[in-house]
N, C-alpha and C. Protein backbone atom coordinates (compact mmCIF):
# COMPACT_ATOMS: atom_id res chain seq x y z
N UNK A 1 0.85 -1.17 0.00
CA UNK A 1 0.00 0.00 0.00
C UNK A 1 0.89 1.22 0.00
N UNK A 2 0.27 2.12 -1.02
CA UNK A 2 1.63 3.36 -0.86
C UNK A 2 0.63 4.23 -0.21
N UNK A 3 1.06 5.28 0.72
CA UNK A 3 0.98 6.57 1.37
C UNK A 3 -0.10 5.89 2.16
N UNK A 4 -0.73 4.62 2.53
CA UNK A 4 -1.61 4.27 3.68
C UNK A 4 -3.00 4.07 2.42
N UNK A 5 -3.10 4.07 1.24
CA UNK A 5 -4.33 3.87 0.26
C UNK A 5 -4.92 2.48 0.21
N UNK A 6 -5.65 2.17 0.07
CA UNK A 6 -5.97 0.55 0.08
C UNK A 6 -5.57 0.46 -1.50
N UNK A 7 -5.63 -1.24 -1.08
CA UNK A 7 -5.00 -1.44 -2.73
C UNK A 7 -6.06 -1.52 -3.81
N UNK A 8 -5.48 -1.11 -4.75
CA UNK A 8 -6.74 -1.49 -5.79
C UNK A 8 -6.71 -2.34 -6.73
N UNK A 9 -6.11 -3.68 -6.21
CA UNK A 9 -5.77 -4.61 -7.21
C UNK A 9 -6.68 -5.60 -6.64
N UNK A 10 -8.13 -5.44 -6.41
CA UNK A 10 -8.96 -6.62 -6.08
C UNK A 10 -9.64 -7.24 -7.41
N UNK A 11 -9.94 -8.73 -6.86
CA UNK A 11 -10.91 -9.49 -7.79
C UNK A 11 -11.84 -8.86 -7.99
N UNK A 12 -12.42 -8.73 -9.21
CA UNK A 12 -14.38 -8.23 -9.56
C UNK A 12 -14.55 -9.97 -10.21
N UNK A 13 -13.97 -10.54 -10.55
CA UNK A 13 -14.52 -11.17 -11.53
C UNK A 13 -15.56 -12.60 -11.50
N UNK A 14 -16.41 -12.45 -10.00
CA UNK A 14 -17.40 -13.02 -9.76
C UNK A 14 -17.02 -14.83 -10.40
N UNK A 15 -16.02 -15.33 -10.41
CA UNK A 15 -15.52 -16.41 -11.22
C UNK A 15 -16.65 -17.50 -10.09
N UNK A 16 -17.86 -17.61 -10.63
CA UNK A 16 -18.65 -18.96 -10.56
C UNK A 16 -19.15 -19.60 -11.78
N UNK A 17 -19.40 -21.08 -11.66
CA UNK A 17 -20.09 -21.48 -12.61
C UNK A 17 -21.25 -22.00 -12.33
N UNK A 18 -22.28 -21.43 -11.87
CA UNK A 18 -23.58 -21.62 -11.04
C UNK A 18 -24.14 -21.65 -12.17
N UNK A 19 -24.45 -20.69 -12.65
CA UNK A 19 -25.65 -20.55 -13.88
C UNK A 19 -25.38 -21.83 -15.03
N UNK A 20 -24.44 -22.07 -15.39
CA UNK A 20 -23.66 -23.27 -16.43
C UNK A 20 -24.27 -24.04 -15.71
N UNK A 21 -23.67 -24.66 -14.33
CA UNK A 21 -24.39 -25.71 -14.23
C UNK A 21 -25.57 -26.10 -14.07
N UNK A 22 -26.41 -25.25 -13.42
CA UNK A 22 -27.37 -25.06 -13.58
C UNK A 22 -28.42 -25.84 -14.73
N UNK A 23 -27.80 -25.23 -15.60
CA UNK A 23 -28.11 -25.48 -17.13
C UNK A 23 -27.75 -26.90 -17.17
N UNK A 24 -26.37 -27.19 -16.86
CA UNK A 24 -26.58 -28.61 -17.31
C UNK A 24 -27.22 -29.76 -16.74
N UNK A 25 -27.08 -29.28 -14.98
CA UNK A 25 -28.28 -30.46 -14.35
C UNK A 25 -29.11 -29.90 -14.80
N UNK A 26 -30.29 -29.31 -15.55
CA UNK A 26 -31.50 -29.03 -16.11
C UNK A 26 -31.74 -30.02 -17.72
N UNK A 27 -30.21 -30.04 -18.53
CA UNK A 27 -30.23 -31.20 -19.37
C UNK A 27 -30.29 -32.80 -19.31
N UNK A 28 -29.59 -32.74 -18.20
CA UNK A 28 -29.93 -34.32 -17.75
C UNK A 28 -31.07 -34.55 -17.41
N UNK A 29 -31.72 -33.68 -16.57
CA UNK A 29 -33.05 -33.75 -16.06
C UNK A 29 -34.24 -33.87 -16.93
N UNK A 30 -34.40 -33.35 -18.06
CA UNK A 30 -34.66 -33.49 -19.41
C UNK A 30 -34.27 -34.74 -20.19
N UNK A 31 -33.44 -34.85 -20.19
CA UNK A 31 -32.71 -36.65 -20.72
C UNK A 31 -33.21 -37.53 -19.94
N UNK A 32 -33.41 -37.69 -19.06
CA UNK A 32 -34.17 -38.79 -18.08
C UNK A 32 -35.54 -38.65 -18.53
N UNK A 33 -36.18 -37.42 -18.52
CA UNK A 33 -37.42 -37.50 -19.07
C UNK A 33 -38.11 -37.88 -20.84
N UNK A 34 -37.27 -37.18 -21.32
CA UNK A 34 -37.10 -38.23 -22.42
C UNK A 34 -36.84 -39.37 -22.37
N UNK A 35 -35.64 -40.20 -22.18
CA UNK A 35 -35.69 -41.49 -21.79
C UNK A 35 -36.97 -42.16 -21.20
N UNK A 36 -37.13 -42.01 -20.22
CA UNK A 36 -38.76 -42.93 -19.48
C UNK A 36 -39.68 -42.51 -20.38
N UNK A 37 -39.90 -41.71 -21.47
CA UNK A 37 -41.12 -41.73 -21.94
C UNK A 37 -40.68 -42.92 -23.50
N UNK A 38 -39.65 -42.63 -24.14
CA UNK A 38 -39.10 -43.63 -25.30
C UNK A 38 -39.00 -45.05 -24.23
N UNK A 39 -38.48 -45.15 -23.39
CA UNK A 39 -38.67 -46.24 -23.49
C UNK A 39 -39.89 -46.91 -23.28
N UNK A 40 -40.75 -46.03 -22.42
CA UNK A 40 -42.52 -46.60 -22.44
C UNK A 40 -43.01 -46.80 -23.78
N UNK A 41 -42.61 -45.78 -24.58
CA UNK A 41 -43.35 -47.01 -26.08
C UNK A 41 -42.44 -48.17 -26.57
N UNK A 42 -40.90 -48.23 -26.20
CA UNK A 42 -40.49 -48.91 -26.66
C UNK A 42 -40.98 -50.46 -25.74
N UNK A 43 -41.47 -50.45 -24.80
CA UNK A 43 -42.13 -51.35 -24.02
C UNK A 43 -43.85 -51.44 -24.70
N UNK A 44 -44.35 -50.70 -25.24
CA UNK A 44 -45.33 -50.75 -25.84
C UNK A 44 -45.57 -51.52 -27.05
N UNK A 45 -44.55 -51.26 -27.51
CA UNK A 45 -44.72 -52.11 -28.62
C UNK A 45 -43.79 -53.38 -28.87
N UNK A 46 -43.28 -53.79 -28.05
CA UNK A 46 -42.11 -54.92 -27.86
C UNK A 46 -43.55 -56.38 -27.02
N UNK A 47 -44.42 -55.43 -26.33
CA UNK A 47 -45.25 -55.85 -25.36
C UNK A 47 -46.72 -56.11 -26.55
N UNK A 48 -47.21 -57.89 -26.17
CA UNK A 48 -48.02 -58.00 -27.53
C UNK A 48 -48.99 -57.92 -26.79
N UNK A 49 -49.61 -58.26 -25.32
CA UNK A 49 -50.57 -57.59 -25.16
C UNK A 49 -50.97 -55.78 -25.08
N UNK A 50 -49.89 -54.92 -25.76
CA UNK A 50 -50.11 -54.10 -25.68
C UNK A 50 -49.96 -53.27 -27.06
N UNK A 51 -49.62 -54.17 -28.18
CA UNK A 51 -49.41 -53.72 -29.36
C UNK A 51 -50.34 -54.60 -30.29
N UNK A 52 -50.64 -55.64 -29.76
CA UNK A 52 -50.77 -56.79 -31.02
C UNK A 52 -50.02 -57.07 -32.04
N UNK A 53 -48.66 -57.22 -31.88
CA UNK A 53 -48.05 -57.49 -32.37
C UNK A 53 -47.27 -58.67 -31.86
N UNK A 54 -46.39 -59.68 -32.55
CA UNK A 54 -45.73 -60.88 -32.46
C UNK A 54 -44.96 -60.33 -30.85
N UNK A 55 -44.60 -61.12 -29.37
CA UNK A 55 -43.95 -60.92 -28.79
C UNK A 55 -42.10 -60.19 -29.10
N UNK A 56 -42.00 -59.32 -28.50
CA UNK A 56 -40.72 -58.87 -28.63
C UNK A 56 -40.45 -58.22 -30.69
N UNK A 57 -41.56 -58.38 -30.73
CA UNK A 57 -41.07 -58.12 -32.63
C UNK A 57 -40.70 -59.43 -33.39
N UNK A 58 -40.48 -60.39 -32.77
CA UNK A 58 -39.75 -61.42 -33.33
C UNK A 58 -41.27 -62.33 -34.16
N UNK A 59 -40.95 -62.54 -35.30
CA UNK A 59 -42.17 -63.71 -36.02
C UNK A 59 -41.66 -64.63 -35.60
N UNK A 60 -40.49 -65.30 -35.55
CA UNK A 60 -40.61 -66.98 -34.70
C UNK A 60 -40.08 -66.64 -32.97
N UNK A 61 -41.25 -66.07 -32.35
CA UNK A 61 -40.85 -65.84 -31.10
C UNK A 61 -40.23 -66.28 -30.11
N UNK A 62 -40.57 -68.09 -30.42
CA UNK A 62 -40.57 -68.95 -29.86
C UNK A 62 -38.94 -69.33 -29.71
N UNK A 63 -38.32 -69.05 -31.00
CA UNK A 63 -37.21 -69.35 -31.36
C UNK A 63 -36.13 -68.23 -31.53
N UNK A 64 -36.50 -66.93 -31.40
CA UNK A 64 -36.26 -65.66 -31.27
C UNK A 64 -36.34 -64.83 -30.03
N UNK A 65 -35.04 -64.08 -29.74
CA UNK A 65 -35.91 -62.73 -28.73
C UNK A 65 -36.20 -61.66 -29.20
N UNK A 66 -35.91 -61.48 -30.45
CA UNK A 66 -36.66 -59.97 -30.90
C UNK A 66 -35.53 -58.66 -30.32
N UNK A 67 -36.47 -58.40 -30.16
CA UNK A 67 -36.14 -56.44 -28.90
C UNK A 67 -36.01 -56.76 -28.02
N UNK A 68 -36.28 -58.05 -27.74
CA UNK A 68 -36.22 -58.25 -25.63
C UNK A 68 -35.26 -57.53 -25.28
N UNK A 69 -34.24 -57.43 -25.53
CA UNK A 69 -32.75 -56.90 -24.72
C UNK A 69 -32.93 -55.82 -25.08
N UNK A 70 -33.23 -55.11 -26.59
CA UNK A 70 -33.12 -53.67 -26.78
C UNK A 70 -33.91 -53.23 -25.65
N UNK A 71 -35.25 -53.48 -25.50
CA UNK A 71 -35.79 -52.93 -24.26
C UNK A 71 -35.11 -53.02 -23.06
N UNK A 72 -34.57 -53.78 -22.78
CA UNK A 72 -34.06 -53.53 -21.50
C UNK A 72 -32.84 -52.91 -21.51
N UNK A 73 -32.16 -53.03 -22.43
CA UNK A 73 -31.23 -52.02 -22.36
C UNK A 73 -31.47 -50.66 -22.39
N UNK A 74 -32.71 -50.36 -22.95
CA UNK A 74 -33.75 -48.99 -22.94
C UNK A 74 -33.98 -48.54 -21.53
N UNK A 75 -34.58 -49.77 -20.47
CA UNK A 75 -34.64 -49.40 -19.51
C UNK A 75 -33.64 -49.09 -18.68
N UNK A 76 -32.34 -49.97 -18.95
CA UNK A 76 -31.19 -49.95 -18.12
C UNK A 76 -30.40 -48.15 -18.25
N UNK A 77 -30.44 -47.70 -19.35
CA UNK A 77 -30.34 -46.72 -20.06
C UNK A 77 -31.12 -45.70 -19.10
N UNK A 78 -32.50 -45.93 -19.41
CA UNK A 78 -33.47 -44.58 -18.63
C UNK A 78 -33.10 -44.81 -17.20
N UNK A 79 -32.91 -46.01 -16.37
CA UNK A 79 -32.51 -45.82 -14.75
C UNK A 79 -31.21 -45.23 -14.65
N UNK A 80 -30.19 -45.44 -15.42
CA UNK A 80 -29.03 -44.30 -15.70
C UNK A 80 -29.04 -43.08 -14.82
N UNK A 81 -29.55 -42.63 -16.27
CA UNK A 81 -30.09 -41.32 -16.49
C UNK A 81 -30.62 -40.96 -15.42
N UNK A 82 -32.09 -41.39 -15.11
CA UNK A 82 -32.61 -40.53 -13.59
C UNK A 82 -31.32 -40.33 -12.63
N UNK A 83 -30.25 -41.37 -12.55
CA UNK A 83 -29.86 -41.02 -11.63
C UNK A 83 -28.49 -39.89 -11.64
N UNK A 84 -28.14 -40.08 -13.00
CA UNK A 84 -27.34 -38.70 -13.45
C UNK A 84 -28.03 -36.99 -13.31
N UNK A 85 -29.44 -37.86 -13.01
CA UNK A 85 -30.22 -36.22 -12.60
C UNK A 85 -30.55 -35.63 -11.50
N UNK A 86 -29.81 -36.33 -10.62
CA UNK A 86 -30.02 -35.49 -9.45
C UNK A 86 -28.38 -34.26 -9.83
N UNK A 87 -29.44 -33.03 -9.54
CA UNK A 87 -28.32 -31.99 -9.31
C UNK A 87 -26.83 -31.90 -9.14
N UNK A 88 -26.10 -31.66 -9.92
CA UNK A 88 -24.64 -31.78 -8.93
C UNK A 88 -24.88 -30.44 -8.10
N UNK A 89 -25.48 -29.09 -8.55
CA UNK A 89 -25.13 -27.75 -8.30
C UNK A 89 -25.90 -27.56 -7.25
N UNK A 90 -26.44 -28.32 -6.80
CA UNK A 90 -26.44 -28.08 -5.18
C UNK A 90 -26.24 -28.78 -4.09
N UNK A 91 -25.11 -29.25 -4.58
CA UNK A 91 -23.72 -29.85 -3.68
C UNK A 91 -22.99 -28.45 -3.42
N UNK A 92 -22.06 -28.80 -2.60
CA UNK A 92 -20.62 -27.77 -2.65
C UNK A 92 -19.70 -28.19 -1.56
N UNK A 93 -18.56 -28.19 -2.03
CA UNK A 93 -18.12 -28.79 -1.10
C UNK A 93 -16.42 -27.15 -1.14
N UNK A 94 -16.11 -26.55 -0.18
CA UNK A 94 -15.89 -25.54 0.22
C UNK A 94 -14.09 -26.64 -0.23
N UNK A 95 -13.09 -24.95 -0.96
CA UNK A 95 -11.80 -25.51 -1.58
C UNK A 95 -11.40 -24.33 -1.35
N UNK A 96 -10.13 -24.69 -1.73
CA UNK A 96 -8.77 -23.19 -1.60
C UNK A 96 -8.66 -22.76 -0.15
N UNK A 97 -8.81 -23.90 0.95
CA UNK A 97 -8.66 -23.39 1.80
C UNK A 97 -9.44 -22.18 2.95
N UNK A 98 -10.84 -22.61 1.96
CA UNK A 98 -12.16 -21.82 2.69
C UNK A 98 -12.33 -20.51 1.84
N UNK A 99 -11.47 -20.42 0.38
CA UNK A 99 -11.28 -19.31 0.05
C UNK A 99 -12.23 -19.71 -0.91
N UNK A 100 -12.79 -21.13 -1.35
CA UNK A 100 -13.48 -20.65 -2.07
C UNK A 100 -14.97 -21.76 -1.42
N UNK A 101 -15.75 -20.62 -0.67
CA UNK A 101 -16.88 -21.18 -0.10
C UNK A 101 -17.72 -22.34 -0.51
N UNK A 102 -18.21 -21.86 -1.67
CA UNK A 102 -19.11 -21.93 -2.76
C UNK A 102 -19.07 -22.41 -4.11
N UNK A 103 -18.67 -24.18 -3.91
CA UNK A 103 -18.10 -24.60 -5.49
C UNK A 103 -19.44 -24.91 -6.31
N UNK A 104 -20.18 -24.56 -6.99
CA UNK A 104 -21.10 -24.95 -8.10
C UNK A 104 -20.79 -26.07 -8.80
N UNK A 105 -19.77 -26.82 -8.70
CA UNK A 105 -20.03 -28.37 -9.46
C UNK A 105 -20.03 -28.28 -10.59
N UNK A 106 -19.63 -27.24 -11.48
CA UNK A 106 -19.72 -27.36 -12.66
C UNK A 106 -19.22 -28.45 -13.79
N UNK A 107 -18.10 -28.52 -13.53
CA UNK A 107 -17.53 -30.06 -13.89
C UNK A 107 -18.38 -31.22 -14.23
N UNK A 108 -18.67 -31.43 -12.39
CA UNK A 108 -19.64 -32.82 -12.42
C UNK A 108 -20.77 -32.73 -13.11
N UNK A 109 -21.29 -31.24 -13.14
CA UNK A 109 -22.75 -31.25 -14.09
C UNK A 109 -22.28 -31.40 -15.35
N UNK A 110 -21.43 -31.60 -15.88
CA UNK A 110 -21.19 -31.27 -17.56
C UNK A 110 -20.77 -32.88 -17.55
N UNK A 111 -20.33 -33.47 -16.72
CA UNK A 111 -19.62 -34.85 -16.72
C UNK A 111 -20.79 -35.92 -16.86
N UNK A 112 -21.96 -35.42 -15.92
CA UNK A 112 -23.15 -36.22 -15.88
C UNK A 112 -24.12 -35.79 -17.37
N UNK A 113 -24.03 -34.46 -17.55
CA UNK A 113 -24.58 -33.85 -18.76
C UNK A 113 -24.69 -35.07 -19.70
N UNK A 114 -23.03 -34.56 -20.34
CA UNK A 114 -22.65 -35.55 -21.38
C UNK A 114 -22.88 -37.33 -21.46
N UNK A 115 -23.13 -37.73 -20.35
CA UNK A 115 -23.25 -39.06 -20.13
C UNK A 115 -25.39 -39.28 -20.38
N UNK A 116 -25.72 -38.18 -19.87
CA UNK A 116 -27.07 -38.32 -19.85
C UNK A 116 -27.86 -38.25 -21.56
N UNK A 117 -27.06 -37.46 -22.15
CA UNK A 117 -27.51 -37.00 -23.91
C UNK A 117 -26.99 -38.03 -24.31
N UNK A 118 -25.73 -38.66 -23.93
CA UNK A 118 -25.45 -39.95 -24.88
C UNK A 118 -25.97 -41.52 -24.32
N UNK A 119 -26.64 -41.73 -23.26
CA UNK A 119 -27.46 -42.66 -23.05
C UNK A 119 -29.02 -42.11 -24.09
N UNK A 120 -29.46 -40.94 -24.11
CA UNK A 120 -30.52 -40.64 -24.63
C UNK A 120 -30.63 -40.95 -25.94
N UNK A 121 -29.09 -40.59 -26.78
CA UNK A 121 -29.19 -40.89 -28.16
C UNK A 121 -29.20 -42.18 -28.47
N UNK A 122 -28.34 -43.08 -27.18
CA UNK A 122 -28.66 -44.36 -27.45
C UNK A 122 -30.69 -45.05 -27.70
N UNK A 123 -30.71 -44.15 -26.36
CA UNK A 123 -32.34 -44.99 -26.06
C UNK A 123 -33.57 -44.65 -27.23
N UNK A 124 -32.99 -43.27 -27.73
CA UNK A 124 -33.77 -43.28 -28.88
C UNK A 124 -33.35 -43.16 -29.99
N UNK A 125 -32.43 -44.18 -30.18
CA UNK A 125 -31.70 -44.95 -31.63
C UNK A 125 -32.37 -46.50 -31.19
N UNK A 126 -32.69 -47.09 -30.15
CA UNK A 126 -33.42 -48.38 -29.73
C UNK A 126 -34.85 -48.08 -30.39
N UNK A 127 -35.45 -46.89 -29.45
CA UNK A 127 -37.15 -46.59 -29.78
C UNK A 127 -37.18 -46.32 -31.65
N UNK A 128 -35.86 -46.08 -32.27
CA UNK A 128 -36.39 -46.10 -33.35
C UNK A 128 -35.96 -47.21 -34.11
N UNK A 129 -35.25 -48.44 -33.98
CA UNK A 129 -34.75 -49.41 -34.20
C UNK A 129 -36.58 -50.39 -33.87
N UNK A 130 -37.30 -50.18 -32.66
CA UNK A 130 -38.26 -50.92 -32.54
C UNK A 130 -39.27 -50.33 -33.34
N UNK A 131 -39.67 -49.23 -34.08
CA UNK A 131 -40.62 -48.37 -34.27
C UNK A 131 -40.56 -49.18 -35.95
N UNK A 132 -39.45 -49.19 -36.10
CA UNK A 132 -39.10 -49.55 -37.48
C UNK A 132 -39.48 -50.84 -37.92
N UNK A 133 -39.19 -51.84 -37.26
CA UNK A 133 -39.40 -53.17 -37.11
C UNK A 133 -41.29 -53.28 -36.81
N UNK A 134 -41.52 -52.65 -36.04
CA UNK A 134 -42.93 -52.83 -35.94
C UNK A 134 -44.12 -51.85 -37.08
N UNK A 135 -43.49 -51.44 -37.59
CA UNK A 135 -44.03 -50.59 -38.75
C UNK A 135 -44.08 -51.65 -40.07
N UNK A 136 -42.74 -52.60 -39.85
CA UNK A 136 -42.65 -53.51 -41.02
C UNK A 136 -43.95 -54.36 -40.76
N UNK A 137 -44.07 -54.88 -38.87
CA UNK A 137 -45.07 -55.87 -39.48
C UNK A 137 -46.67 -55.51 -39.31
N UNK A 138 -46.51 -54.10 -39.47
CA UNK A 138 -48.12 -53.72 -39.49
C UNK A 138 -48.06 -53.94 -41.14
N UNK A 139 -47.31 -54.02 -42.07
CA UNK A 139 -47.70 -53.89 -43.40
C UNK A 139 -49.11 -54.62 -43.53
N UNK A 140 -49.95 -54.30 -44.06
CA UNK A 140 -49.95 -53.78 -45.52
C UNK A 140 -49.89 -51.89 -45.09
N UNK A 141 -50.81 -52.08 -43.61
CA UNK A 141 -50.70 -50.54 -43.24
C UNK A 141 -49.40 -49.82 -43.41
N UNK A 142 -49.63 -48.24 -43.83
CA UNK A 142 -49.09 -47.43 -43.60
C UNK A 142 -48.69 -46.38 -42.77
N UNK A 143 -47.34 -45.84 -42.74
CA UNK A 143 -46.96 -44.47 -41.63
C UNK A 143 -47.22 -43.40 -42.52
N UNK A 144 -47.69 -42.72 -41.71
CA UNK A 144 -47.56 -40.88 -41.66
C UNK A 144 -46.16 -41.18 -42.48
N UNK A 145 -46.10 -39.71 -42.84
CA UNK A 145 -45.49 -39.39 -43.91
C UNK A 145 -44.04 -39.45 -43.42
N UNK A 146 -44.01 -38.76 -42.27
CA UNK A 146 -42.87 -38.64 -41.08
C UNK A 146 -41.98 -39.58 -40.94
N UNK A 147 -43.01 -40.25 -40.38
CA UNK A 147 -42.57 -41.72 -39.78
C UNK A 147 -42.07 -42.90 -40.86
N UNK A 148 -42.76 -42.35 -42.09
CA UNK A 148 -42.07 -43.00 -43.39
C UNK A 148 -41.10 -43.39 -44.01
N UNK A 149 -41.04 -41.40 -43.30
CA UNK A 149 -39.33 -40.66 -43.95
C UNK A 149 -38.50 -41.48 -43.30
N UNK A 150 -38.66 -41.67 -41.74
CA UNK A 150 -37.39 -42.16 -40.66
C UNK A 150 -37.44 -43.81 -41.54
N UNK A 151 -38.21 -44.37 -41.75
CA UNK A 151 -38.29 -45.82 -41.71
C UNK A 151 -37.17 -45.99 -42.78
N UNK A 152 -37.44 -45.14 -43.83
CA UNK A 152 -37.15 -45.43 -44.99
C UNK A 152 -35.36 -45.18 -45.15
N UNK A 153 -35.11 -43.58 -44.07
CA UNK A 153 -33.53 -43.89 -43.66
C UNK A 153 -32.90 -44.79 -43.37
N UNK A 154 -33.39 -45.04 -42.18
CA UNK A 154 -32.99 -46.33 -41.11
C UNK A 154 -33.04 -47.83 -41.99
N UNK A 155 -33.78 -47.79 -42.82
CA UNK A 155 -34.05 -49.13 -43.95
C UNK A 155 -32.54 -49.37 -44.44
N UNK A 156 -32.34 -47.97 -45.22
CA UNK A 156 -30.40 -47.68 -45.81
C UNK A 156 -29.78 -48.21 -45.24
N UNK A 157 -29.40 -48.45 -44.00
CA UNK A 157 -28.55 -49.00 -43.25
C UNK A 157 -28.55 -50.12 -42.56
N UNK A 158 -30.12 -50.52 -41.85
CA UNK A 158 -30.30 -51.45 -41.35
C UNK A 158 -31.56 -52.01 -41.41
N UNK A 159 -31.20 -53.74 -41.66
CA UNK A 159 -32.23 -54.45 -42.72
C UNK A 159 -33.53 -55.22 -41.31
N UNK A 160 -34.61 -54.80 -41.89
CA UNK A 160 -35.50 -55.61 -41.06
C UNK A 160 -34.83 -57.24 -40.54
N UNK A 161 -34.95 -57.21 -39.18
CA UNK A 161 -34.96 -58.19 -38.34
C UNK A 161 -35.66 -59.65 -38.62
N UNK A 162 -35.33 -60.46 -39.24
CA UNK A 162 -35.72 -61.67 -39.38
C UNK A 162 -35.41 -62.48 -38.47
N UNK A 163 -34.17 -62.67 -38.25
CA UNK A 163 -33.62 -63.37 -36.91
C UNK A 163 -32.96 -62.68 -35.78
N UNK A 164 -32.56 -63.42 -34.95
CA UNK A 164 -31.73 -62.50 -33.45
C UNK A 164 -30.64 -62.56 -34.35
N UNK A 165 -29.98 -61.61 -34.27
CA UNK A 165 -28.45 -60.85 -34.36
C UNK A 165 -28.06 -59.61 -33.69
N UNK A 166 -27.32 -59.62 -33.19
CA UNK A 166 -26.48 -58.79 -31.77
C UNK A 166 -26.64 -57.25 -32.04
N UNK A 167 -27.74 -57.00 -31.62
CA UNK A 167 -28.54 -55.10 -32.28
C UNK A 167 -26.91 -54.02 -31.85
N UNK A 168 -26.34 -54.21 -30.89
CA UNK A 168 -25.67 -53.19 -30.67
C UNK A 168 -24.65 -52.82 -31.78
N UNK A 169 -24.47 -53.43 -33.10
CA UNK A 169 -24.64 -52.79 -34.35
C UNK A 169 -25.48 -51.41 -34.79
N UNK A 170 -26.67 -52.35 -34.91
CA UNK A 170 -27.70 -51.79 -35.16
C UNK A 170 -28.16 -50.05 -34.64
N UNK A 171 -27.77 -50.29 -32.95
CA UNK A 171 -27.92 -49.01 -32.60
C UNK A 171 -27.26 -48.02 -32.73
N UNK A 172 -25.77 -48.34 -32.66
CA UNK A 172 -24.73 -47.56 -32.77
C UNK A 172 -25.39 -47.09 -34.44
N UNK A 173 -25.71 -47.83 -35.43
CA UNK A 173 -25.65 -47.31 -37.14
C UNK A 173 -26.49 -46.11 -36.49
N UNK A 174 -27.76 -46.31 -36.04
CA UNK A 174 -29.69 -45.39 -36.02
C UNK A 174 -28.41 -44.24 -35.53
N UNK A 175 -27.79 -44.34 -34.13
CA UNK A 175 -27.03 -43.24 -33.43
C UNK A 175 -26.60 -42.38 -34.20
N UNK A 176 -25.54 -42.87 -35.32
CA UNK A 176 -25.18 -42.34 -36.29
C UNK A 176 -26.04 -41.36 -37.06
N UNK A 177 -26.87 -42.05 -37.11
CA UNK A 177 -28.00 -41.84 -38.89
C UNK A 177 -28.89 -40.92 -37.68
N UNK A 178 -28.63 -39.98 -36.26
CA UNK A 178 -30.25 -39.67 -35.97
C UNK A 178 -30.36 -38.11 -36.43
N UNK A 179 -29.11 -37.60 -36.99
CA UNK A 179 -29.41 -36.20 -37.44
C UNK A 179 -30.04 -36.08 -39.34
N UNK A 180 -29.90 -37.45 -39.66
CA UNK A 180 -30.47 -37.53 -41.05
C UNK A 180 -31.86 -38.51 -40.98
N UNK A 181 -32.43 -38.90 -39.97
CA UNK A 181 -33.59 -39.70 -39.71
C UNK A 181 -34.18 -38.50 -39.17
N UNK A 182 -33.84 -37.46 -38.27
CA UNK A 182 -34.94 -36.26 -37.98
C UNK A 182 -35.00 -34.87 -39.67
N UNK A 183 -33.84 -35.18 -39.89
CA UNK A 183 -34.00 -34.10 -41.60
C UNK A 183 -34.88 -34.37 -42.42
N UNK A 184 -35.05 -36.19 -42.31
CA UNK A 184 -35.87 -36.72 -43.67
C UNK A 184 -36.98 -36.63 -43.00
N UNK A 185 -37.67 -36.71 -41.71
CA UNK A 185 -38.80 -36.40 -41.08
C UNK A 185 -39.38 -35.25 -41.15
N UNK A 186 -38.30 -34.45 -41.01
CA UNK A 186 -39.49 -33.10 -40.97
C UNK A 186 -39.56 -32.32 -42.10
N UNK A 187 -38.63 -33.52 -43.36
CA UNK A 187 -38.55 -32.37 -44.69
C UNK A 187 -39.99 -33.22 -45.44
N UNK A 188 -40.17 -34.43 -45.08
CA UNK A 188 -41.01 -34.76 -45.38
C UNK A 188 -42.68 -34.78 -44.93
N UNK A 189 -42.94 -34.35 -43.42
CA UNK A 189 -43.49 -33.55 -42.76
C UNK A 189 -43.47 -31.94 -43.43
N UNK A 190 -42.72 -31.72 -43.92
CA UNK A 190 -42.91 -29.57 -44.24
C UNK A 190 -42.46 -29.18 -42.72
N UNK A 191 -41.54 -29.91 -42.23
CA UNK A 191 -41.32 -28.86 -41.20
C UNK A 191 -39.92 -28.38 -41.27
């Protein structure tokens, strides 16, 4: 301090990441909710008293599991998730020696974030892996125009299910293909 002045070399720069995280436990929280609702149809229609359709998707059921596992990996997926959604940002656990009271978790929210959107893209690369398959065996019926569009992507890459073969192919391709399965939807929709 010169001549007895206080110094004027203090922090302003409010350095939290409250609001960020914020935001991102609010995305997970959202991803869980998405999730439990994809996978309720994906249980809907895997489920023949609830679709009328062949158990699990499979025509030789008997001799087939169909989706069985995609669904549950749907579910295993959505219990994830809920639990990546509890808040990190209102935790805190006090660092620097008490200097810094007030940690916002930002980290952990972006750590759980990212884990929560990529279980989601999984669970609905499954819901559209089953949507697809069960669209085949409503034939002669038809989809909305929408739902056409997606079928008809997802067709490009991956071939209706005749027998069990190990989907986690399968999902990883839809994962791939889900920013050109929502383009061909809504260009074919007008949206």
């Amino acid at each position: 301090m010169e001549n007895g002045a206080a110094s004027t070399n203090m922090s302003g720069g409010k350095f939290t990441s409250q609001p960020v995280s914020q935001a991102l436990d609010l995305l997970a929280i959202a991803c869980a909710q998405l999730q439990t609702i994809s996978e309720r149809r994906v249980e809907q229609l895997v489920n023949p008293s609830l679709s009328g359709l062949p158990p699990f998707l499979a025509k030789n059921s008997g001799l087939n599991s169909g989706f069985m596992i995609a669904q549950v990996t749907a579910a295993a997926l959505a219990a994830e998730t809920k639990l990546l959604a509890h808040p990190a940002c209102v935790d805190t656990i006090p660092s620097s020696a008490g200097r810094e009271d007030h940690v916002s978790m930002g980290m952990t929210a972006a750590l759980k974030a990212r884990t929560a959107v990529e279980n989601a893209c999984s669970g609905l690369a499954i819901e559209l892996l089953v949507a697809a398959q069960a669209l085949d065996l409503r034939r002669p019926l038809r989809a909305g125009v929408g739902a056409a569009a997606a079928h008809e992507v997802i067709r490009k890459r991956v071939p209706y299910m005749e027998e069990d073969r190990e989907l986690h192919r399968d999902i990883a391709a839809v994962r791939e293909m889900l920013p050109e399965i929502e383009a061909a939807a809504r260009a074919a929709a007008g949206l």
